[in-house]
Protein backbone atom coordinates (compact mmCIF):
# COMPACT_ATOMS: atom_id res chain seq x y z
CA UNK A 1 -29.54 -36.05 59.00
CA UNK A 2 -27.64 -32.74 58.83
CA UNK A 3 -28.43 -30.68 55.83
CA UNK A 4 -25.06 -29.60 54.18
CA UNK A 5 -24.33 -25.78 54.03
CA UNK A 6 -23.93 -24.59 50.12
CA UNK A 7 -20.73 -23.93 50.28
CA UNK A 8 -19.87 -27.18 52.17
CA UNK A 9 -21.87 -29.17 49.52
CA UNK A 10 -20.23 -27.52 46.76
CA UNK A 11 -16.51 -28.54 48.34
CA UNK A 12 -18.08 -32.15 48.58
CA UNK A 13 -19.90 -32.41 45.55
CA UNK A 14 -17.81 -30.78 42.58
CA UNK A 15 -15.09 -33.30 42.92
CA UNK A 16 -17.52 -35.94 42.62
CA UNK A 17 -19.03 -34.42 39.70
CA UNK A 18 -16.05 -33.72 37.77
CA UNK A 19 -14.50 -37.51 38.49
CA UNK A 20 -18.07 -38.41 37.00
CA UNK A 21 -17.58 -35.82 33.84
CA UNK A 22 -13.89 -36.76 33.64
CA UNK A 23 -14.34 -40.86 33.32
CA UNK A 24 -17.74 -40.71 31.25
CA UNK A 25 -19.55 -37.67 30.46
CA UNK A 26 -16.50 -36.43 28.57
CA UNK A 27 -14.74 -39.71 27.29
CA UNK A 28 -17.23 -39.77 24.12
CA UNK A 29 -15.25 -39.60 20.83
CA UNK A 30 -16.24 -37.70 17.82
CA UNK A 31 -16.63 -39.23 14.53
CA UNK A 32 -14.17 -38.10 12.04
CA UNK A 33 -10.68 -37.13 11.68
CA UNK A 34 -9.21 -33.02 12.52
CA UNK A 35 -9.63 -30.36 10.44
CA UNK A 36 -8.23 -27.47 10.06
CA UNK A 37 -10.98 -24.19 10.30
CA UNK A 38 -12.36 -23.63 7.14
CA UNK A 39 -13.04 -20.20 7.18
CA UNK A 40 -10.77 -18.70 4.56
CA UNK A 41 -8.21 -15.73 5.70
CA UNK A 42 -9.47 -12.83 5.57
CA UNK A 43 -7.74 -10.46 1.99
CA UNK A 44 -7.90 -7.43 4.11
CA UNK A 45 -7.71 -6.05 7.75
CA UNK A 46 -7.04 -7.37 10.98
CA UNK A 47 -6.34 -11.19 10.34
CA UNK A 48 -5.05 -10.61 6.60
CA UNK A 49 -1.25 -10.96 5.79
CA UNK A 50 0.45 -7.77 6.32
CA UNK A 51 3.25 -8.43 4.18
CA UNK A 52 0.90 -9.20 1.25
CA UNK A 53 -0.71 -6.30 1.94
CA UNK A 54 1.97 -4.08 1.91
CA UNK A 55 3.25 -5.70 -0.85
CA UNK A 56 0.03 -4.56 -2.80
CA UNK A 57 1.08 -0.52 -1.14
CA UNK A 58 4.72 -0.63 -2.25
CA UNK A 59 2.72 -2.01 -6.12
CA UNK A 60 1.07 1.38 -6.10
CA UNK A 61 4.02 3.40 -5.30
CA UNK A 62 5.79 1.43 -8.20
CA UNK A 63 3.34 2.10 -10.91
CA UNK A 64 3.66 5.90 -10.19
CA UNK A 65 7.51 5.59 -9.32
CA UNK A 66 8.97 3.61 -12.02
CA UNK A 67 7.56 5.64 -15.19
CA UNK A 68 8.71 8.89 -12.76
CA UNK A 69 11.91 7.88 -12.98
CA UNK A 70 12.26 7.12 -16.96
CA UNK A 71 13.32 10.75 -17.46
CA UNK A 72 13.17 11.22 -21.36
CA UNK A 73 16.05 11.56 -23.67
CA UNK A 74 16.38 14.79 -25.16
CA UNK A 75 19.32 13.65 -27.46
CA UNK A 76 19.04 15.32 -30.84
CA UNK A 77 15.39 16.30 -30.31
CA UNK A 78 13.90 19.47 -32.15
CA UNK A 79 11.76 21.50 -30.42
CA UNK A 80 8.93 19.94 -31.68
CA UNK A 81 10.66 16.26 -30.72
CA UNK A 82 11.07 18.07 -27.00
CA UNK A 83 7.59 18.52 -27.14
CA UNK A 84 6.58 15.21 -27.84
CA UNK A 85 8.87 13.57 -25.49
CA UNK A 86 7.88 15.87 -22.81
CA UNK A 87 4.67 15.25 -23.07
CA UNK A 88 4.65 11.29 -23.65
CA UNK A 89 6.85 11.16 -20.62
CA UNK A 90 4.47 13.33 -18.20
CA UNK A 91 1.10 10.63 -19.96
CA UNK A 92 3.53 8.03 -18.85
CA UNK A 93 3.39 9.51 -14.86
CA UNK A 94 -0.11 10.42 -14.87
CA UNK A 95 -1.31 6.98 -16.58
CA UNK A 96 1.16 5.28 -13.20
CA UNK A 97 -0.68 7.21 -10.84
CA UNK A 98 -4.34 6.88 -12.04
CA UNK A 99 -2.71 2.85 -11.68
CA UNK A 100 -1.00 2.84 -8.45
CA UNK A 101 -4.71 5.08 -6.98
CA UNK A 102 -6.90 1.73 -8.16
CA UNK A 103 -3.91 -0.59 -6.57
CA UNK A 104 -4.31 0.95 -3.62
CA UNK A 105 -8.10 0.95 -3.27
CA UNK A 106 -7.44 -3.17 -4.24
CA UNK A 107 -5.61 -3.17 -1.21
CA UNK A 108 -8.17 -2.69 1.50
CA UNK A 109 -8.05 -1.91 5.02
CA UNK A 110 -4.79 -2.28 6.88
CA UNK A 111 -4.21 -5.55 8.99
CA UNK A 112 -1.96 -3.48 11.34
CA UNK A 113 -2.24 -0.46 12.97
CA UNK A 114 -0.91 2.97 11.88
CA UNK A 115 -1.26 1.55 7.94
CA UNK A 116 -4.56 2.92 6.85
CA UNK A 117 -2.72 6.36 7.93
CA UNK A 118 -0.06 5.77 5.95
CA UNK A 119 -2.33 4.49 3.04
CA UNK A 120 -4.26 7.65 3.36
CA UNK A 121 -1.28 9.26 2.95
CA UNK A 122 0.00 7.50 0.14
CA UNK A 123 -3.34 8.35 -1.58
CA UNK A 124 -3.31 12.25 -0.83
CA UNK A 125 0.35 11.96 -2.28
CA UNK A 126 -1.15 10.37 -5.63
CA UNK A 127 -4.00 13.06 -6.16
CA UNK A 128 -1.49 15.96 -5.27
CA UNK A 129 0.88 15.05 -7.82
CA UNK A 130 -1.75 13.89 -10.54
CA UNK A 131 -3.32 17.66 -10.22
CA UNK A 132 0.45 18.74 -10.69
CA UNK A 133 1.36 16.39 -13.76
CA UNK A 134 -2.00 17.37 -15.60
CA UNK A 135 -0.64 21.21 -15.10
CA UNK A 136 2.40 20.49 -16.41
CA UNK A 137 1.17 18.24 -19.57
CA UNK A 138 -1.08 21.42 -20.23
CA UNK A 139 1.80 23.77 -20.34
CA UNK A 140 3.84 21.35 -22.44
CA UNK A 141 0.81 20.53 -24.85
CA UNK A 142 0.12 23.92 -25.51
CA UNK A 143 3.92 24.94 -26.29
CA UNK A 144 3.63 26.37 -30.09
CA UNK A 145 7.62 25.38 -31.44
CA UNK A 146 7.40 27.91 -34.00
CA UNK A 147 6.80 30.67 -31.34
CA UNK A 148 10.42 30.19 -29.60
CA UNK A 149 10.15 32.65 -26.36
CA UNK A 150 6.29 31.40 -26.24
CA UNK A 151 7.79 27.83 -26.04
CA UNK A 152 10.24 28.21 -23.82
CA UNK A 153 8.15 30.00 -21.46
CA UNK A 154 5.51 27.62 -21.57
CA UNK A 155 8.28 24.77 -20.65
CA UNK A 156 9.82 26.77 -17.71
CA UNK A 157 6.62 27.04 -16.36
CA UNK A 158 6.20 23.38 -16.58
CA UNK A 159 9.43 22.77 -14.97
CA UNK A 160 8.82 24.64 -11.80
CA UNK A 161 5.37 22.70 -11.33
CA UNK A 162 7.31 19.63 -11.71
CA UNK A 163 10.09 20.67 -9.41
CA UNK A 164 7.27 21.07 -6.73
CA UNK A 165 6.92 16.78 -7.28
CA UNK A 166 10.62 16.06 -6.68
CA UNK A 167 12.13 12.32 -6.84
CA UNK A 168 10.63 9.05 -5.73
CA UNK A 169 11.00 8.72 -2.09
CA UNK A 170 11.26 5.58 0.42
CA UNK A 171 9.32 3.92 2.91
CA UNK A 172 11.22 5.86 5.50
CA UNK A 173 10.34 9.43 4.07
CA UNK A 174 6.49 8.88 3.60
CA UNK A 175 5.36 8.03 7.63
CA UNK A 176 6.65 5.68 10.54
CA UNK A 177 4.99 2.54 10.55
CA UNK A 178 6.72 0.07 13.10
CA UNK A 179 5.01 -2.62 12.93
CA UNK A 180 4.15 -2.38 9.21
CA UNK A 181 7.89 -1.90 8.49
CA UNK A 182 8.80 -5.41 9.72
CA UNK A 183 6.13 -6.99 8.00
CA UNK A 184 7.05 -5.73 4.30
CA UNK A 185 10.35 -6.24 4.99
CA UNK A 186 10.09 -9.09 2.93
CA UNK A 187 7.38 -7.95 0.31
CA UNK A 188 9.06 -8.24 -3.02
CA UNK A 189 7.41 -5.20 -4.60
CA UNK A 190 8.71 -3.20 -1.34
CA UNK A 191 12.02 -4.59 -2.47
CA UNK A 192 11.69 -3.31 -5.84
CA UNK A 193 10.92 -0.20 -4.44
CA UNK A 194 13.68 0.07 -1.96
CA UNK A 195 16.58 0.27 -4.68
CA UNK A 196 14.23 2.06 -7.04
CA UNK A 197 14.67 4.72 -4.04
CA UNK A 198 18.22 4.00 -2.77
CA UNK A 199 20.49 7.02 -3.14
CA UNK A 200 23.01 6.27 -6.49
């Protein structure tokens, strides 16, 4: 009897094989019913929700933006009520970003890519202005209101480190993030800090 060539013997044997596999080897059942995998999701990078994670970014912004944005009242304030209000106001920043710095190391690494860049960014954004807030509170805090020109020259000098801060700023303005754009599009904190940004 001819001995089959391999490859010829493969050609005549695999389909045999696999009708055997097919109609028994395989046909066992598993006790049981489906279930889904229970491996949680991971809370941060790839795998994790990007819109909850950016909803945890646009939290951080928030905390620093929002008390930013409560400008104090000067309204029938003394010099020595300036002072005060001044400086609870610029506390009020400083204590947002020292916030918004811990909610963003609570977020954890990005789940899509170009957002750790843009967290990174965030984060230089929160030390620059906390350096420039604690400047400014040390002006203010050391203003004497019975020493007038001393006062107001301590304030002015406060005022020009704050202009270097300017106003909250969008999404848009701090980096371009595609992908990350269309997943927080729905993130309600993002939201909130969409028309906390919105031109008036």
């Amino acid at each position: 009897m001819a001995t089959l060539r391999p490859a010829r013997a493969a050609r005549v044997l695999l389909p045999a094989l696999l009708a055997t596999l097919l109609a028994g080897g395989c046909a066992q059942t598993v006790a049981g019913t489906p279930a889904p995998d229970p491996a949680p999701r991971p809370t941060e990078g790839v795998g994790a929700d990007p819109v909850a994670w950016g909803d945890k970014v646009c939290g951080a912004l928030l905390s620093y933006y929002q008390p930013l944005s409560a400008r104090p009242d000067y309204g029938g304030a003394d010099l020595p009520g300036i002072k005060t209000r001044l400086s609870e106001y610029l506390a009020n920043v400083k204590g947002g970003i020292d916030a918004g710095k811990k909610q963003l190391a609570d977020a954890g690494e990005a789940p899509v890519s170009g957002g750790d860049q843009f967290k990174t960014s965030i984060n230089d954004l929160l030390n620059r202005t906390g350096t420039t807030i604690d400047q400014a509170k040390a002006e203010v805090d050391q203003a004497d209101p019975n020493d007038v020109p001393g006062f107001q020259g301590r304030l002015t000098s406060a005022e020009e480190k704050l202009r270097t801060i300017g106003a909250a700023e969008g999404l848009d303005k701090l980096g371009a993030t595609p992908r990350l754009d269309k997943a927080v599009a729905t993130a309600p904190k993002c939201g909130e800090l969409n028309k906390l940004t919105a031109p008036s």
